[in-house]
N, C-alpha and C. Protein backbone atom coordinates (compact mmCIF):
# COMPACT_ATOMS: atom_id res chain seq x y z
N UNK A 1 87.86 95.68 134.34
CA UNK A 1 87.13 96.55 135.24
C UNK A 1 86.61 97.73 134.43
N UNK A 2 85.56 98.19 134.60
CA UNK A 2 84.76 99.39 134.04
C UNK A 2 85.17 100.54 134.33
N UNK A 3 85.39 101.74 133.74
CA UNK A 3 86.24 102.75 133.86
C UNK A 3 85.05 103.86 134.51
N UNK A 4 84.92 104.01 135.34
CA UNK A 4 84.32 104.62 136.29
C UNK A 4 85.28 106.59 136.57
N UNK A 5 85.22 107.13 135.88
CA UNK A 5 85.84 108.55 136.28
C UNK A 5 85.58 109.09 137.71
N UNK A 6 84.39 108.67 137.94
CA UNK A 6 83.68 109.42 139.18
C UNK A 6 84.00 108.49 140.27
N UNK A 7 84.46 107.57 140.25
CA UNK A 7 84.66 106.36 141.14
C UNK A 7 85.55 107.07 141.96
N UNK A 8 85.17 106.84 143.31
CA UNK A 8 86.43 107.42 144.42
C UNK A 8 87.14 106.39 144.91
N UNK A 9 87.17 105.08 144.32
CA UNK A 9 88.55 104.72 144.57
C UNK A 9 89.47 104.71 143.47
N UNK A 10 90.83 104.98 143.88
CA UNK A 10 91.95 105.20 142.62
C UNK A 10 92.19 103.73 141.43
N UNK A 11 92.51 104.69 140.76
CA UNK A 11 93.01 102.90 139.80
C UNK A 11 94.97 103.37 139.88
N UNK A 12 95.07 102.00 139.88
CA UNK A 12 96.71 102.10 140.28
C UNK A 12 96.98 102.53 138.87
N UNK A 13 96.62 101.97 137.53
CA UNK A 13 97.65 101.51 135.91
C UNK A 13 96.30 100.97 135.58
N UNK A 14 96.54 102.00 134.12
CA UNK A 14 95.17 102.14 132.54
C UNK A 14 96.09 101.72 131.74
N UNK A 15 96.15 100.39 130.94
CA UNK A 15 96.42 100.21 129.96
C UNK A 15 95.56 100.48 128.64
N UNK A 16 95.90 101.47 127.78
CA UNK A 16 94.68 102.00 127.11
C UNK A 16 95.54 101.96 125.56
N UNK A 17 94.84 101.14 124.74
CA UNK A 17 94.95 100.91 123.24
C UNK A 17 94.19 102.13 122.25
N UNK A 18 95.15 102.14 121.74
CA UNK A 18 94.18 102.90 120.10
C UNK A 18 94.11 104.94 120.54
N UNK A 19 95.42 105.02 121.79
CA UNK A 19 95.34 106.26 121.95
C UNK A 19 95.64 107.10 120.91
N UNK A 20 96.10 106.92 120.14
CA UNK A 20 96.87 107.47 118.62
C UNK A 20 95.29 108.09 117.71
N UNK A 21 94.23 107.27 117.73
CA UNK A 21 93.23 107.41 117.22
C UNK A 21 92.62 108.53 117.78
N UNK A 22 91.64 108.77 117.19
CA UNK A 22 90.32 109.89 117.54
C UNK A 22 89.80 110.10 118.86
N UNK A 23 89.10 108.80 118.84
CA UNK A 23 88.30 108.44 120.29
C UNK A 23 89.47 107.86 121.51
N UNK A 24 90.34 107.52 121.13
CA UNK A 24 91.63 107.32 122.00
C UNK A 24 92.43 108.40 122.74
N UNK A 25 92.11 109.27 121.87
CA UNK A 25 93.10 110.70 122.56
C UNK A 25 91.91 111.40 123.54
N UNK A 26 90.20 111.44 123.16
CA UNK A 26 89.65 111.68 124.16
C UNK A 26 89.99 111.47 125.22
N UNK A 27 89.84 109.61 125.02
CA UNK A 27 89.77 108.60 126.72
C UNK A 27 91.18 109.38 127.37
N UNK A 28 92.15 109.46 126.34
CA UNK A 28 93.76 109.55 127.02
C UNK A 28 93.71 110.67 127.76
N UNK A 29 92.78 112.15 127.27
CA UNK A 29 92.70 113.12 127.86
C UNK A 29 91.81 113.31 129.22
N UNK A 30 90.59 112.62 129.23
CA UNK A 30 89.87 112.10 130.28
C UNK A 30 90.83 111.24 131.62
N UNK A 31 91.17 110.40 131.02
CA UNK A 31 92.32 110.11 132.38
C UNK A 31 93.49 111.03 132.65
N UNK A 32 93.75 111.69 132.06
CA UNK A 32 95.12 112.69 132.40
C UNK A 32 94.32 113.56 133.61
N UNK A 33 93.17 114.09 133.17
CA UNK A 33 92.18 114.50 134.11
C UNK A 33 92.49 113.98 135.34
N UNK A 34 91.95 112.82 134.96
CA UNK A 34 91.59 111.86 136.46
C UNK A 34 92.52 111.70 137.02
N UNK A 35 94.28 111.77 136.33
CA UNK A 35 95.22 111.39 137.32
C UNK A 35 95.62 112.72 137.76
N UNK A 36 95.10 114.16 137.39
CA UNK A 36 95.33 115.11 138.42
C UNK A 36 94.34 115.08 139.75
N UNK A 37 93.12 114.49 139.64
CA UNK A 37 92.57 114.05 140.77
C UNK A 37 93.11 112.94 141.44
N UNK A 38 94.17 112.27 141.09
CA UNK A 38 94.82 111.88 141.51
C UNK A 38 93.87 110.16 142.13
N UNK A 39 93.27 110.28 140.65
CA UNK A 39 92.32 108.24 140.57
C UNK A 39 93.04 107.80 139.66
N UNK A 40 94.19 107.97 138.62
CA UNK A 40 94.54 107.36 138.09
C UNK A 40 96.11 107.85 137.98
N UNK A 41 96.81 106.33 138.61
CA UNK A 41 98.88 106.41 138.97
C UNK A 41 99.03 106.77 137.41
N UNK A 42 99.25 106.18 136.74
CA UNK A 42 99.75 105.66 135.53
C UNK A 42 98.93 105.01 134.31
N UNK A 43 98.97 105.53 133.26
CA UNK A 43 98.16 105.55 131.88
C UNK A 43 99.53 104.56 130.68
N UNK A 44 99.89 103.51 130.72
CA UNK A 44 100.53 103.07 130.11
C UNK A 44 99.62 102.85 128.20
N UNK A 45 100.18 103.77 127.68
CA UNK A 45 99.80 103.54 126.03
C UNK A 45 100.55 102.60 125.08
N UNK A 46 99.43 101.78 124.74
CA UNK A 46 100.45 101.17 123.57
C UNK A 46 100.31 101.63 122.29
N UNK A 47 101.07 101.65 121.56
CA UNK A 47 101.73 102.48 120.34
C UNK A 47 102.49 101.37 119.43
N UNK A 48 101.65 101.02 118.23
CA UNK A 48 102.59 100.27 117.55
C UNK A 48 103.25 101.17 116.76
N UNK A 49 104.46 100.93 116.28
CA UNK A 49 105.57 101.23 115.57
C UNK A 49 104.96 101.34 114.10
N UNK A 50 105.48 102.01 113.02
CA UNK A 50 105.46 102.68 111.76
C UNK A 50 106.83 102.02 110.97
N UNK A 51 106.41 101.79 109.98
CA UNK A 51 107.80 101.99 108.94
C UNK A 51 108.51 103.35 109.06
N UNK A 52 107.35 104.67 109.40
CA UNK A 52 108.13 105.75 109.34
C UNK A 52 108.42 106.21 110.40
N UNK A 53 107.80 105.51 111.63
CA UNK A 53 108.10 106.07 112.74
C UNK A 53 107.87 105.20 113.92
N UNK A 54 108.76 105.63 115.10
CA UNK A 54 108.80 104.67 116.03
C UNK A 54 107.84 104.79 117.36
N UNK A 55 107.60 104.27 117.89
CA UNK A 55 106.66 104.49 119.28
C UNK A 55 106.67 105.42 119.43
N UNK A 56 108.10 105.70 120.35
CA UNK A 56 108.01 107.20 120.54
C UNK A 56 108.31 108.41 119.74
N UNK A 57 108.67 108.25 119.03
CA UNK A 57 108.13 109.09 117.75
C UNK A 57 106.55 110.17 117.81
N UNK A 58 105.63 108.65 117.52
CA UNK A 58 104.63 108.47 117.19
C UNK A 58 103.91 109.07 118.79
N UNK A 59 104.25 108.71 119.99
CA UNK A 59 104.30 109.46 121.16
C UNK A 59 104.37 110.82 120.91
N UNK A 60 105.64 111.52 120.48
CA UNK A 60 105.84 112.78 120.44
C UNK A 60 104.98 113.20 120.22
N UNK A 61 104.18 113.18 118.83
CA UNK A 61 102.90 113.89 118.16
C UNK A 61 102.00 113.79 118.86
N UNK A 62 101.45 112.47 119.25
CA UNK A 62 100.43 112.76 120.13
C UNK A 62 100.26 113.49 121.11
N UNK A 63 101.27 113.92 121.98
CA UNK A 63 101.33 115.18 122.84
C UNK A 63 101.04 116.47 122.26
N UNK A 64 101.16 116.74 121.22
CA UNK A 64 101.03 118.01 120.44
C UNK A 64 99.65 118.20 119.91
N UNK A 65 98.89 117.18 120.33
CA UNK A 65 97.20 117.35 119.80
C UNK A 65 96.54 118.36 120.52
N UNK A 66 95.88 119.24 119.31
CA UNK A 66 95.28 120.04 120.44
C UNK A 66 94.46 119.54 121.89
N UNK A 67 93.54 118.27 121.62
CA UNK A 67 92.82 117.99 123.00
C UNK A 67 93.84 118.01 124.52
N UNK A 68 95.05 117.86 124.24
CA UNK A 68 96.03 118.05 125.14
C UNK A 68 96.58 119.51 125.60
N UNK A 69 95.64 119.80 125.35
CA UNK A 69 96.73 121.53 125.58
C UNK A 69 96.73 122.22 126.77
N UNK A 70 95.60 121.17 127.88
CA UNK A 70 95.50 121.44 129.39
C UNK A 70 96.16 120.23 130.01
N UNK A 71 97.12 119.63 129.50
CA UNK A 71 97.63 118.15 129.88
C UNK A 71 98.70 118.27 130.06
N UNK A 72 99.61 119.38 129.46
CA UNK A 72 100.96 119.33 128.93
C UNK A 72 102.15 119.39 130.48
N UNK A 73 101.18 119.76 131.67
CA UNK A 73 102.26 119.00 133.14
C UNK A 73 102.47 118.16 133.01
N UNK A 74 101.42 117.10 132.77
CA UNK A 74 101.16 115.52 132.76
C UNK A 74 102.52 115.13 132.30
N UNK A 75 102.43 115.60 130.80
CA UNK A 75 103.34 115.02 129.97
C UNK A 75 105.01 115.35 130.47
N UNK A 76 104.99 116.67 131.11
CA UNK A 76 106.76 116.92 131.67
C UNK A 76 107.08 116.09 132.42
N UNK A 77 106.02 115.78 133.35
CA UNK A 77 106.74 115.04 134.45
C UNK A 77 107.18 113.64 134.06
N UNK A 78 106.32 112.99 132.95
CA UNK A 78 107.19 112.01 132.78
C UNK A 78 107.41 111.07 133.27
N UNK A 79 105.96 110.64 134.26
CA UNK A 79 105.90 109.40 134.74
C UNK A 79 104.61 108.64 135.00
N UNK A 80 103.52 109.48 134.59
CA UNK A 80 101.83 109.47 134.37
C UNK A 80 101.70 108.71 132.70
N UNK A 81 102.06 109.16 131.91
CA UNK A 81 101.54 108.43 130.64
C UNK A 81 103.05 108.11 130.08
N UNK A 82 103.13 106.48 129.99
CA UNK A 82 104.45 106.01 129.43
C UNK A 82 103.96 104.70 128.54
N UNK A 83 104.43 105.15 126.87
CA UNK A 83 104.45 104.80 125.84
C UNK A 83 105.07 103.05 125.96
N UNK A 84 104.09 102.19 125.15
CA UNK A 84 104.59 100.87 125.12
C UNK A 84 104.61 100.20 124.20
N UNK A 85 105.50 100.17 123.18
CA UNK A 85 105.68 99.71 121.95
C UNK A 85 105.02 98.32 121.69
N UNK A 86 103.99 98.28 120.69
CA UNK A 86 103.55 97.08 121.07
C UNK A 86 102.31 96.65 119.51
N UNK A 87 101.84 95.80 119.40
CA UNK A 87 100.89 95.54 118.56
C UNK A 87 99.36 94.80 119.27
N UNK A 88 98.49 95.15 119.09
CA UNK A 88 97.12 94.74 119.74
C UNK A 88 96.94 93.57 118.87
N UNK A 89 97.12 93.21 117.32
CA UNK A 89 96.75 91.81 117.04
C UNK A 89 98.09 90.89 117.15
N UNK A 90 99.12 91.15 117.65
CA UNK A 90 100.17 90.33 118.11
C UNK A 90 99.92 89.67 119.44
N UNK A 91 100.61 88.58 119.53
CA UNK A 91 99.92 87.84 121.18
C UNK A 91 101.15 88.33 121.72
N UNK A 92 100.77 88.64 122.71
CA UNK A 92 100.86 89.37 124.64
C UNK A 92 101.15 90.74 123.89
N UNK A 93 100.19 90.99 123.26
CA UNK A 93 100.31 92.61 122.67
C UNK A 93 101.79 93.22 122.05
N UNK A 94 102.96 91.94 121.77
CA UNK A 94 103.90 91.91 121.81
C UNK A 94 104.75 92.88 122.48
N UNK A 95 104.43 92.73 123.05
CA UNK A 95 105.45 92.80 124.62
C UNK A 95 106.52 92.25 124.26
N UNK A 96 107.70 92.63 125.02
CA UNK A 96 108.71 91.90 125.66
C UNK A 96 108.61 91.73 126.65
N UNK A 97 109.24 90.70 127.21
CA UNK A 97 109.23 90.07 128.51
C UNK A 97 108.98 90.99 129.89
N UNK A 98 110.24 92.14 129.88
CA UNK A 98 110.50 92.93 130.52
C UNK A 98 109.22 94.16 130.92
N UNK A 99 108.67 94.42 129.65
CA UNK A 99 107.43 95.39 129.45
C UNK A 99 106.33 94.64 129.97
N UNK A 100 106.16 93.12 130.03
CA UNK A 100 104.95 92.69 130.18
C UNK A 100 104.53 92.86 131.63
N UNK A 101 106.11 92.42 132.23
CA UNK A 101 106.22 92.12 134.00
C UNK A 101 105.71 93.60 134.22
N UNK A 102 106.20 94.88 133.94
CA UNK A 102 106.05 95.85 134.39
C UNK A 102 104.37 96.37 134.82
N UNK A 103 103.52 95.83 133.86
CA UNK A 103 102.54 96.16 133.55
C UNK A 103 101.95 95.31 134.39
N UNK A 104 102.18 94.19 135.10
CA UNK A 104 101.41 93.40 135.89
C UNK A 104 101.83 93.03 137.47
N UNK A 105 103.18 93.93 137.42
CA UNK A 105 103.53 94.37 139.08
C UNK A 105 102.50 95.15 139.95
């Protein structure tokens, strides 16, 4: 589905890749937006893992970007953008079982 900001109906769950990146932390900040207008439940990020660091790790920092610095409710509450350890050229984004169901309830 096409990501419509202005769209007045809500999106339940954004699975959004490559938030770690440049143009990723935009989009990520653009929906944090949108889920205080309250069009977008949940922003699930996937985050592959580092030799030096782990998802959430790698989570942590990204909260600390400046483009986030009008976001930082988002992030307390702690139930709008939740980190999903995972790889985009791995098949089912390697998921585990448990993570996959979640994402498609």
């Amino acid at each position: 589905r096409v990501l419509h900001l202005t769209s007045p109906s809500p999106m339940k769950r954004v699975l959004l890749i490559g938030a770690t990146g440049f143009i990723g932390k935009v989009v990520l900040e653009r929906l944090l937006c949108a889920s205080g207008e309250k069009k977008v439940d949940k922003v699930y990020i996937l985050i592959r893992s580092k030799a030096s660091k782990t998802c959430n790790e790698r989570f942590e920092d990204l909260k600390q970007s400046a483009c986030f610095q009008n976001c930082t409710d988002v992030f307390r509450e702690g139930n709008v953008v939740i980190p999903v350890d995972g790889d985009a050229f791995e098949s089912d984004l390697g998921f585990k079982a448990g993570e996959y169901t979640m994402l498609t309830l």
